[in-house]
PDB file of N, CA and C in Angstrom:
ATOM      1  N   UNK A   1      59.623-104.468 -37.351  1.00  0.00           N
ATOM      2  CA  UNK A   1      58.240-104.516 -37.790  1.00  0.00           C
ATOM      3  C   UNK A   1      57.349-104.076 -36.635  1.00  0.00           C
ATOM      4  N   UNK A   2      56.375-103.508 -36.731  1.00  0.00           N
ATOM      5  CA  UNK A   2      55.620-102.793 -35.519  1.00  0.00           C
ATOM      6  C   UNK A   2      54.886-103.838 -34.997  1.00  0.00           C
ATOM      7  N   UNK A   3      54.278-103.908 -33.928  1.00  0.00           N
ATOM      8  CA  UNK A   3      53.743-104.236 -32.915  1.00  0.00           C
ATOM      9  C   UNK A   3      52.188-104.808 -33.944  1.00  0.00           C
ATOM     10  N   UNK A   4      51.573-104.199 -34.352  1.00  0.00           N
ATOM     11  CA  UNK A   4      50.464-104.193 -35.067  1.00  0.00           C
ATOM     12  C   UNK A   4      50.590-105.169 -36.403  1.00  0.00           C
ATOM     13  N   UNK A   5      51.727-105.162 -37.293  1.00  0.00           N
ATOM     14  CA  UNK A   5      51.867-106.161 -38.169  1.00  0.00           C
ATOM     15  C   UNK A   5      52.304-107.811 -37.409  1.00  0.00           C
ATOM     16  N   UNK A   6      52.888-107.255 -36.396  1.00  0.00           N
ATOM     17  CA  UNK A   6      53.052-108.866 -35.836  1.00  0.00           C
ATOM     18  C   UNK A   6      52.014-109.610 -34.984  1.00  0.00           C
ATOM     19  N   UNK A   7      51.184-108.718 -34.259  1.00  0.00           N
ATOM     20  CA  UNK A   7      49.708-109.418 -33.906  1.00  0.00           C
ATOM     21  C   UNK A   7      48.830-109.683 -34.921  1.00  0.00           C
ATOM     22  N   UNK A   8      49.067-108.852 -36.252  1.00  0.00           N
ATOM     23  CA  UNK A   8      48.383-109.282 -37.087  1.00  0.00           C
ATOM     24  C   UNK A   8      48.708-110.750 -38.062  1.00  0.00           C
ATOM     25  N   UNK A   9      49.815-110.912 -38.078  1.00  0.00           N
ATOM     26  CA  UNK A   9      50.692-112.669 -38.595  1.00  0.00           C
ATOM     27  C   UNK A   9      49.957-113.395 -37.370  1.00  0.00           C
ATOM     28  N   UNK A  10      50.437-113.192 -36.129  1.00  0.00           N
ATOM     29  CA  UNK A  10      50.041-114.009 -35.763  1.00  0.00           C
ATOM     30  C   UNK A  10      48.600-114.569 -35.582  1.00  0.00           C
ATOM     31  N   UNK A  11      47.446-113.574 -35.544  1.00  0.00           N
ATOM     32  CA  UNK A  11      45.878-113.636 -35.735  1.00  0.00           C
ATOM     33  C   UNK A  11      46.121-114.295 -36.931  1.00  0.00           C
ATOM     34  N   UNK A  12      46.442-114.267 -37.979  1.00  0.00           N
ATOM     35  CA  UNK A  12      46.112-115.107 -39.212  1.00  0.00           C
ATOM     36  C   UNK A  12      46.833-116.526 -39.140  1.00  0.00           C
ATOM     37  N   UNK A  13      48.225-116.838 -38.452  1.00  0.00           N
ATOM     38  CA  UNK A  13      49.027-117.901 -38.047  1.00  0.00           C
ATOM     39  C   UNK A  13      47.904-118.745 -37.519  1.00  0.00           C
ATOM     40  N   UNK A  14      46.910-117.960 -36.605  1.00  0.00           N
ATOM     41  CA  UNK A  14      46.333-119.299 -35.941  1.00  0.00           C
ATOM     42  C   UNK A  14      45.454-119.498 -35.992  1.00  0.00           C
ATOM     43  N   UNK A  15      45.007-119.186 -37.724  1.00  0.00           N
ATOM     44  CA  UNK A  15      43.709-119.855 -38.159  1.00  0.00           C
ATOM     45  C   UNK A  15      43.808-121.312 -38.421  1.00  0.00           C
ATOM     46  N   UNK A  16      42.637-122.026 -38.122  1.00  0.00           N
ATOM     47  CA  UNK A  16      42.835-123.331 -38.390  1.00  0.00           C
ATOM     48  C   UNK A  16      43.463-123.902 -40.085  1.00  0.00           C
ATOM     49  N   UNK A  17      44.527-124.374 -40.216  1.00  0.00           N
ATOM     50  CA  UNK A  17      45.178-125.017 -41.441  1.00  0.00           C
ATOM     51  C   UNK A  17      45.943-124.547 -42.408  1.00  0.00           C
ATOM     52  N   UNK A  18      46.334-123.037 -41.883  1.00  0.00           N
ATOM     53  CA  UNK A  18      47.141-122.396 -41.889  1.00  0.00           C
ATOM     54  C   UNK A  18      48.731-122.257 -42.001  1.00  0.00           C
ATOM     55  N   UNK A  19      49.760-122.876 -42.810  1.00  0.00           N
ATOM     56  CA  UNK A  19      50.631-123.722 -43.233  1.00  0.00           C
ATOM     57  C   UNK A  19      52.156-122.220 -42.773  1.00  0.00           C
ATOM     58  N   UNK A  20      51.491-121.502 -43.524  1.00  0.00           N
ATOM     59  CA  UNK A  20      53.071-120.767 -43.812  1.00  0.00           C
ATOM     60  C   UNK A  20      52.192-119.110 -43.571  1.00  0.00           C
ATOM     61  N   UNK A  21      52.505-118.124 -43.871  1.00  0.00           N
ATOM     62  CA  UNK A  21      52.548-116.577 -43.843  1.00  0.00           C
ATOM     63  C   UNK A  21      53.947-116.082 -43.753  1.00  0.00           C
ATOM     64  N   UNK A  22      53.955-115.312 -45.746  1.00  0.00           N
ATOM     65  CA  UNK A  22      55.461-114.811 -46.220  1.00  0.00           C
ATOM     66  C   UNK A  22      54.764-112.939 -46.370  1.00  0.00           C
ATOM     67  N   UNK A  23      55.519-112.294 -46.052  1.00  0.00           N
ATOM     68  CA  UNK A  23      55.282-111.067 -46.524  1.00  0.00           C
ATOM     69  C   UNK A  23      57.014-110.730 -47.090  1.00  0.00           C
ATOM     70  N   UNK A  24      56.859-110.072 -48.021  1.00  0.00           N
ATOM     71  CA  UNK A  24      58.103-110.030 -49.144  1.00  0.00           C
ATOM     72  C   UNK A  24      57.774-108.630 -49.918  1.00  0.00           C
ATOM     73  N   UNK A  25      58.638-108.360 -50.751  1.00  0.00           N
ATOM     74  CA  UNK A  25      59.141-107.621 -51.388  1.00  0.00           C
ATOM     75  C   UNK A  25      58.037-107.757 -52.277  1.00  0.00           C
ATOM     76  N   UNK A  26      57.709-106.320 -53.551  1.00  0.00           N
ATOM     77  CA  UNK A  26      56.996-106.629 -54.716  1.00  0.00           C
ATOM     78  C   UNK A  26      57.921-107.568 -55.303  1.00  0.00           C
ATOM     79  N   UNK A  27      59.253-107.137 -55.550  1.00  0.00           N
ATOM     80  CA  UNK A  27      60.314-108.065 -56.362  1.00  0.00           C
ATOM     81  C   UNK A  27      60.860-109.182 -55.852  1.00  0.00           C
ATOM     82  N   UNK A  28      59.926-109.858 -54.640  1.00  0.00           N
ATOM     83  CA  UNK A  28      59.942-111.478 -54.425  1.00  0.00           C
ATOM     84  C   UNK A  28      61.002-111.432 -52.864  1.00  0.00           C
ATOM     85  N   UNK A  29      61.505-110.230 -52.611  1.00  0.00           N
ATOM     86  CA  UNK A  29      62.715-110.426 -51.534  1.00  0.00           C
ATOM     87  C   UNK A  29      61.935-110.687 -50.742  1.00  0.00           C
ATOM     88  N   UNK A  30      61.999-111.815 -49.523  1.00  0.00           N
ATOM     89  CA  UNK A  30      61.581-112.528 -48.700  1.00  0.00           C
ATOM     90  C   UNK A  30      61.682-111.038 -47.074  1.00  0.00           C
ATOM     91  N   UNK A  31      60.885-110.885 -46.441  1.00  0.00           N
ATOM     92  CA  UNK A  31      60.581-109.610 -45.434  1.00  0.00           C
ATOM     93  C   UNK A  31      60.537-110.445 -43.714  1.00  0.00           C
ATOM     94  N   UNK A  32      59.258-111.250 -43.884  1.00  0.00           N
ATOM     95  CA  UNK A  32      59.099-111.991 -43.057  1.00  0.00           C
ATOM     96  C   UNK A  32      58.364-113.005 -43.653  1.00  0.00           C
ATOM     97  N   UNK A  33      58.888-114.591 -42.463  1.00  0.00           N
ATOM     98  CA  UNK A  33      58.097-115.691 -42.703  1.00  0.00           C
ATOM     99  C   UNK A  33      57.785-116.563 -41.725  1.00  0.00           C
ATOM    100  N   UNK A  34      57.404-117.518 -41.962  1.00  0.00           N
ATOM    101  CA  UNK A  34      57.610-118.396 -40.322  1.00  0.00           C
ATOM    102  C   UNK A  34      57.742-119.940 -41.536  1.00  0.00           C
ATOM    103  N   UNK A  35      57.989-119.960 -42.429  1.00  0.00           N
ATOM    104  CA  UNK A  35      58.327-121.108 -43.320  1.00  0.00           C
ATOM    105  C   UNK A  35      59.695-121.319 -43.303  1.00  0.00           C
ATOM    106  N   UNK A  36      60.560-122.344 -43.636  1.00  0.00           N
ATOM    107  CA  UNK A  36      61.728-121.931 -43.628  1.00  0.00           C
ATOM    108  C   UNK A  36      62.504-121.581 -45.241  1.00  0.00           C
ATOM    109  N   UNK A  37      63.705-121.398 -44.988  1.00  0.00           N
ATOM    110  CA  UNK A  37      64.614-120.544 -45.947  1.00  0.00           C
ATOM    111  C   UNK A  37      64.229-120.889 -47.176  1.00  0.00           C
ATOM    112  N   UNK A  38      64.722-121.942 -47.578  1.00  0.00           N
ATOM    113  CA  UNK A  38      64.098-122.736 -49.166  1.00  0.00           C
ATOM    114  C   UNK A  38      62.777-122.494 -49.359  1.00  0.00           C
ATOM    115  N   UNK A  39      61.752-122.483 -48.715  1.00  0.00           N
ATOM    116  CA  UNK A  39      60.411-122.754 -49.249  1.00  0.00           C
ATOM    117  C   UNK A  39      59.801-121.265 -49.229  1.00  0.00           C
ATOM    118  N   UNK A  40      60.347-120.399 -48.598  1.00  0.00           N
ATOM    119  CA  UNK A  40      60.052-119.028 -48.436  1.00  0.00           C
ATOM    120  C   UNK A  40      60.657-118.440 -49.476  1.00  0.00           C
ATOM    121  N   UNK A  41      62.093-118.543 -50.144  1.00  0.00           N
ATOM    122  CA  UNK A  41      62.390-118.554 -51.336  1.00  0.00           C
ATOM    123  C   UNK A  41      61.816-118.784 -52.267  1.00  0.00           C
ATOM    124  N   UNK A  42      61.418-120.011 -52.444  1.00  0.00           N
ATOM    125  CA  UNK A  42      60.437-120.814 -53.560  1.00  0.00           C
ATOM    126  C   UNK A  42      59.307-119.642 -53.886  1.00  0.00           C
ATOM    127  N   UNK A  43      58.713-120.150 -52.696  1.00  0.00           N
ATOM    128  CA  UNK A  43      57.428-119.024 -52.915  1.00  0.00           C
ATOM    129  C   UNK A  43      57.275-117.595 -53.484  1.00  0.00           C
ATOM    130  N   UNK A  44      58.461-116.738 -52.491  1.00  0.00           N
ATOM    131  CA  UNK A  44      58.191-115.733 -53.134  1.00  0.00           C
ATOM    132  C   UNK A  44      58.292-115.351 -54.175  1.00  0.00           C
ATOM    133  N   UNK A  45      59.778-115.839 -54.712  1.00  0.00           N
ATOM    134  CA  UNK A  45      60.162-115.607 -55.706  1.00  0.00           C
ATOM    135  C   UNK A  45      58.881-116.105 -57.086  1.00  0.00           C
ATOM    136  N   UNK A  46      58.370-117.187 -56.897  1.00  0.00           N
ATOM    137  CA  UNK A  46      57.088-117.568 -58.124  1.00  0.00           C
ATOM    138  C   UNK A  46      55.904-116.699 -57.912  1.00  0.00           C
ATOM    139  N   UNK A  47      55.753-116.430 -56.662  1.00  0.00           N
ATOM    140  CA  UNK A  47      54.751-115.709 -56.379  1.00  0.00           C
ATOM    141  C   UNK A  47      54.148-114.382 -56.826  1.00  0.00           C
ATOM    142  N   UNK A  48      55.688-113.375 -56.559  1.00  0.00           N
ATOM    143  CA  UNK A  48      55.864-112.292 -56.517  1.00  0.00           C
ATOM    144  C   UNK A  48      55.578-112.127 -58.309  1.00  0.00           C
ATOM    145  N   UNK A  49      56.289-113.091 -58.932  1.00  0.00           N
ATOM    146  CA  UNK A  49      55.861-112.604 -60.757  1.00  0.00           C
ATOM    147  C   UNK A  49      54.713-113.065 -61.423  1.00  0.00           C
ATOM    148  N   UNK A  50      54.158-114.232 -60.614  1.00  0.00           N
ATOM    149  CA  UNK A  50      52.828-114.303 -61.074  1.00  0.00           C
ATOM    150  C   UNK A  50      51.658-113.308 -60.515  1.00  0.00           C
ATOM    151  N   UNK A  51      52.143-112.764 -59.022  1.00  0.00           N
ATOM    152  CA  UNK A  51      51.395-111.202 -58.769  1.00  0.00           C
ATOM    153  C   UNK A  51      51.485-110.448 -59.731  1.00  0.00           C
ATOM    154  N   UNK A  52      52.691-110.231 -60.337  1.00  0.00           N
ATOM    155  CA  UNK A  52      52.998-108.981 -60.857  1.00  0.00           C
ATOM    156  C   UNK A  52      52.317-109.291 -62.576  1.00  0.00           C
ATOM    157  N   UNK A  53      52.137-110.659 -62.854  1.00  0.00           N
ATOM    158  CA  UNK A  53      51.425-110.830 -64.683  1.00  0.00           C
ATOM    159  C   UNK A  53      49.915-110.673 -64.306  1.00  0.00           C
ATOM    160  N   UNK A  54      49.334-111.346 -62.772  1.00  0.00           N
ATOM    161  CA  UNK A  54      48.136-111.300 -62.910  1.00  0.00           C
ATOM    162  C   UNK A  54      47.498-109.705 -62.550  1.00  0.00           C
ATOM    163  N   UNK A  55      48.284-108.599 -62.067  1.00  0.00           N
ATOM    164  CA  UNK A  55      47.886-107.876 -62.172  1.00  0.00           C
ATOM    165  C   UNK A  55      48.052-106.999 -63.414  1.00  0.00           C
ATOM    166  N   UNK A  56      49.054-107.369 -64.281  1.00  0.00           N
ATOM    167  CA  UNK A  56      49.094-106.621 -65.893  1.00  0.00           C
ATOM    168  C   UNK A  56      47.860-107.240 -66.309  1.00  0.00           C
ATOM    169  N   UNK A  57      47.275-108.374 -66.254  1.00  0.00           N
ATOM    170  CA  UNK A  57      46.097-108.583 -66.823  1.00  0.00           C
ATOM    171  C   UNK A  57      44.659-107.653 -66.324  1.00  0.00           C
ATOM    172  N   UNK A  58      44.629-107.825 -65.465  1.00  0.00           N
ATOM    173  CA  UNK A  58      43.265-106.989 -64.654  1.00  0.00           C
ATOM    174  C   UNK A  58      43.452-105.474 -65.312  1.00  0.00           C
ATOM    175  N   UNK A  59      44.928-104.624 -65.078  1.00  0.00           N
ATOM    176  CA  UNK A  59      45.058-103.388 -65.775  1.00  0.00           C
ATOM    177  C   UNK A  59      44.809-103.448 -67.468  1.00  0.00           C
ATOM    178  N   UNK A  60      45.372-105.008 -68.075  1.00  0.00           N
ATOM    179  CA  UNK A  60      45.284-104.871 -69.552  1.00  0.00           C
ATOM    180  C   UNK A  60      43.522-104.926 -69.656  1.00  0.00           C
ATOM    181  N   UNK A  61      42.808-105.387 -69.150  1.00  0.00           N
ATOM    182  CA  UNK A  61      41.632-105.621 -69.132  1.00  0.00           C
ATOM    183  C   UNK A  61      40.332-104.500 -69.096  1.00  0.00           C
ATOM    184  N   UNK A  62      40.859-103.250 -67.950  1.00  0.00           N
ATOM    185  CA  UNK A  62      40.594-102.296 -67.337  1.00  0.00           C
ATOM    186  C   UNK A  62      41.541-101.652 -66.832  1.00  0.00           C
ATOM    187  N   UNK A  63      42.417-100.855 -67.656  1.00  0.00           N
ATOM    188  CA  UNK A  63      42.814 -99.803 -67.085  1.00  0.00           C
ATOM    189  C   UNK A  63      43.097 -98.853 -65.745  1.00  0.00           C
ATOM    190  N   UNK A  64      41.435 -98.872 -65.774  1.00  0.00           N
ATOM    191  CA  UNK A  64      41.387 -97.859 -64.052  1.00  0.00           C
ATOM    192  C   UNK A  64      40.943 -98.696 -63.007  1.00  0.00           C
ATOM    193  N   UNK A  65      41.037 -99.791 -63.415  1.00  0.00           N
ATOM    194  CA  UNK A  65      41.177-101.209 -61.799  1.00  0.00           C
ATOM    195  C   UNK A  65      42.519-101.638 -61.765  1.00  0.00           C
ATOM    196  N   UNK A  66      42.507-102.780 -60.609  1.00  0.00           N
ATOM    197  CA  UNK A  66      44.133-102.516 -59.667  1.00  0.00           C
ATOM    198  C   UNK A  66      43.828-104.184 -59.263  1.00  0.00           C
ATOM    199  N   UNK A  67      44.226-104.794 -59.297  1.00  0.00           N
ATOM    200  CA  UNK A  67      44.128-105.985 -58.784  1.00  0.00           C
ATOM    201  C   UNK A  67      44.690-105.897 -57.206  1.00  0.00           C
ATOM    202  N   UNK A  68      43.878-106.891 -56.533  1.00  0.00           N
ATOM    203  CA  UNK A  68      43.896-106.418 -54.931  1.00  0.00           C
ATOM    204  C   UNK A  68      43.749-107.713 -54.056  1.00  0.00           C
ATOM    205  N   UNK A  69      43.190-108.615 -54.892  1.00  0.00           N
ATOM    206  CA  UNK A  69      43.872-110.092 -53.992  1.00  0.00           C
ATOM    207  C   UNK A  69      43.213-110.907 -55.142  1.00  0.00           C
ATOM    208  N   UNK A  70      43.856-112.507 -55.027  1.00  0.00           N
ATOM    209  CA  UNK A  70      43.953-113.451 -55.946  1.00  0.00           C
ATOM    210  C   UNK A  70      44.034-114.810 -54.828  1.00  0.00           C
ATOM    211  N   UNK A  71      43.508-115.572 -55.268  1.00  0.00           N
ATOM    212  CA  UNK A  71      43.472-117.074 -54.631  1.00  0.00           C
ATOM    213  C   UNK A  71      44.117-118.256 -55.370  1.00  0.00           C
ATOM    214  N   UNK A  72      44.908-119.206 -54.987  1.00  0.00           N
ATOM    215  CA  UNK A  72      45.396-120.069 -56.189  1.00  0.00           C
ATOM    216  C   UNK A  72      44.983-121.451 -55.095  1.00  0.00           C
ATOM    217  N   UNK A  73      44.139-122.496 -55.648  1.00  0.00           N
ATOM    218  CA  UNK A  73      43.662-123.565 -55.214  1.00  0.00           C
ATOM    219  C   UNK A  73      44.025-124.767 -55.831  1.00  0.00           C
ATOM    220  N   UNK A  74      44.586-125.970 -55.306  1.00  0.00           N
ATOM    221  CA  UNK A  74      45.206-127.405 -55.759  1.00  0.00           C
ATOM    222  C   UNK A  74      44.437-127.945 -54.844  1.00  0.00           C
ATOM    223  N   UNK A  75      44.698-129.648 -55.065  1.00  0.00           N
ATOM    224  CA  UNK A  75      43.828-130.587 -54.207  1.00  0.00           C
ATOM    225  C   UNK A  75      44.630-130.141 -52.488  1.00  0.00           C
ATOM    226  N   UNK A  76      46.015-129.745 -52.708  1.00  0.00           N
ATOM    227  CA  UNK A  76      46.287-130.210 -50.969  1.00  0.00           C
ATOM    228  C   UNK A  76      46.346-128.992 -50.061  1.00  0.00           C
ATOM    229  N   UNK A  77      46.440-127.783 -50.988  1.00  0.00           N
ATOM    230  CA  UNK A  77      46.813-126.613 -50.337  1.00  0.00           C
ATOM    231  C   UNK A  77      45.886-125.251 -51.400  1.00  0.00           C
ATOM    232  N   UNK A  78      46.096-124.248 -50.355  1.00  0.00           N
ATOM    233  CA  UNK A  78      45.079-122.520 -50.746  1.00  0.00           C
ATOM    234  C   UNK A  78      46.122-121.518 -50.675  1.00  0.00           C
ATOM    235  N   UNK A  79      46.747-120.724 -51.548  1.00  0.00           N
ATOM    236  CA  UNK A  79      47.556-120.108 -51.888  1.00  0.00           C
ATOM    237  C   UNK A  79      46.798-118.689 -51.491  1.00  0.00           C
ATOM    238  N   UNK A  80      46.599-117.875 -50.818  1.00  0.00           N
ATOM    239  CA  UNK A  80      46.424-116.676 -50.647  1.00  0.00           C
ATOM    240  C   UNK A  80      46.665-115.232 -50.847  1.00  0.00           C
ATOM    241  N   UNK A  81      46.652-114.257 -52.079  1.00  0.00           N
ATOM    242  CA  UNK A  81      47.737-113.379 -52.120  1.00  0.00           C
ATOM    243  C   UNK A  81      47.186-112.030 -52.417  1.00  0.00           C
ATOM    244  N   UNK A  82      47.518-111.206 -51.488  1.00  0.00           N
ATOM    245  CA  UNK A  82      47.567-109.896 -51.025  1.00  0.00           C
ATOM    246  C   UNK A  82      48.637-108.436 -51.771  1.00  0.00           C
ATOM    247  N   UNK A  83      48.459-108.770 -53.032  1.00  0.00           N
ATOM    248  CA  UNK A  83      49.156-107.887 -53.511  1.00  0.00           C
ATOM    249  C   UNK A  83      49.357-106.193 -52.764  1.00  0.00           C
ATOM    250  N   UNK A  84      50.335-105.317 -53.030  1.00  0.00           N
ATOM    251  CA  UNK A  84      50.609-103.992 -52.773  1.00  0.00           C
ATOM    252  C   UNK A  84      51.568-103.495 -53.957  1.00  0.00           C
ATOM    253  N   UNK A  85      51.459-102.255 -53.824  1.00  0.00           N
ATOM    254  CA  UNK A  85      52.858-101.903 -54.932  1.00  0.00           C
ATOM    255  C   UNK A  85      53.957-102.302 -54.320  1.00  0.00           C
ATOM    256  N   UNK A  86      54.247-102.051 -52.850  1.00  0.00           N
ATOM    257  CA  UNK A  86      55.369-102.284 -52.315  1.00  0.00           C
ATOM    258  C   UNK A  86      55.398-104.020 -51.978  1.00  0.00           C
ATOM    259  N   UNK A  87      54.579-104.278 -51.425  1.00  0.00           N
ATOM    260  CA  UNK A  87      54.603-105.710 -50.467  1.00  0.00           C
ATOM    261  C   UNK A  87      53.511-106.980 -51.205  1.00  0.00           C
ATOM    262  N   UNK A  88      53.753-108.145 -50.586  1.00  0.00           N
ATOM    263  CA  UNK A  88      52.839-109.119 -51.175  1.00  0.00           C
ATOM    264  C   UNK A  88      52.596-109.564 -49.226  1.00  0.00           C
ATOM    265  N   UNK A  89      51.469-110.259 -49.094  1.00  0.00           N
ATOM    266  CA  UNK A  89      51.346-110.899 -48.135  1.00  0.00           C
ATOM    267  C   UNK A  89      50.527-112.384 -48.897  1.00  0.00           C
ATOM    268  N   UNK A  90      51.498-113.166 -48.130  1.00  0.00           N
ATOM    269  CA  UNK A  90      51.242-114.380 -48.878  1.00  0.00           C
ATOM    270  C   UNK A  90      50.556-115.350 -47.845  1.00  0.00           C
ATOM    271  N   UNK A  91      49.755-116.209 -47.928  1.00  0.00           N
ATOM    272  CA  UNK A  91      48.984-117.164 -46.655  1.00  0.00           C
ATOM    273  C   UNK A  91      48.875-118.441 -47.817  1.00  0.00           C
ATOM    274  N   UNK A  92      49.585-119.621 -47.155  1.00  0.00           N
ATOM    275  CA  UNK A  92      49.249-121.054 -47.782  1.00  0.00           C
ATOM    276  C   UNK A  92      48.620-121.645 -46.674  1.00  0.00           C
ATOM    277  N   UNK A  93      47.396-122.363 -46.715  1.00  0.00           N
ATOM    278  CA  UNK A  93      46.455-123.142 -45.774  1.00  0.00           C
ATOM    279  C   UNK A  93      45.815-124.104 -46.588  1.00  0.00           C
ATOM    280  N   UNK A  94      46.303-125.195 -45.983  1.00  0.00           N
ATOM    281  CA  UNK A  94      45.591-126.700 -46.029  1.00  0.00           C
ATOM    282  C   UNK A  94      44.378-126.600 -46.608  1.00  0.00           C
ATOM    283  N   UNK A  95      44.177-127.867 -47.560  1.00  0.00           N
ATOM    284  CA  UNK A  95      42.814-127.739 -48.078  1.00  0.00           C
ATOM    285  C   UNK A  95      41.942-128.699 -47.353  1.00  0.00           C
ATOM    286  N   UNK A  96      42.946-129.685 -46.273  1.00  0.00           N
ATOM    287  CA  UNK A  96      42.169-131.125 -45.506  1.00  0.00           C
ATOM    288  C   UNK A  96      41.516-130.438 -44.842  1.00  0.00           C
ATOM    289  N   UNK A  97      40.234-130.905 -44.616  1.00  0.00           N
ATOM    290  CA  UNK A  97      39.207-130.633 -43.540  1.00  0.00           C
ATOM    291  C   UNK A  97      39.439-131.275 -42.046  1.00  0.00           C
TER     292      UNK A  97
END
């Protein structure tokens, strides 16, 4: 991975409450993480197909738009997601203040 994607994990790693950062496959294969094995699994794999329905919606919706990031919010945690055709970049951060 170049020099430039890994200063860039880490600039986002050390935002305050900042839990995990997965970048993966469109089809959920896990690329890089700093989470471990199981939960980087977990994730991508749910992740990667709810990327892939919530952007059939935005296209079923509009056609000539592209869905380009999505937020998923619970009481304890902020789901972050960075769709690509090729890649997802995923960021989970704490919702405690």
């Amino acid at each position: 991975m170049s020099s430039e994607v890994e200063e860039t994990l880490k600039r986002i790693q050390s935002h305050k409450g900042v839990k995990g950062v997965m970048i993966c496959s469109a089809e959920g294969v896990p690329i890089r993480s700093n989470l471990d094995d199981d939960d980087t699994h977990t994730y991508t794999a749910l992740l990667s197909q709810l990327a892939l329905k919530a952007g059939n919606v935005v296209r079923c919706l509009d056609e000539t738009d592209d869905l380009t990031f999505f937020r998923i919010r619970s009481r304890k945690h902020e789901i972050m997601i960075a769709p690509d055709p090729e890649y997802l970049l995923i960021v989970i951060q704490s919702n405690q203040k």
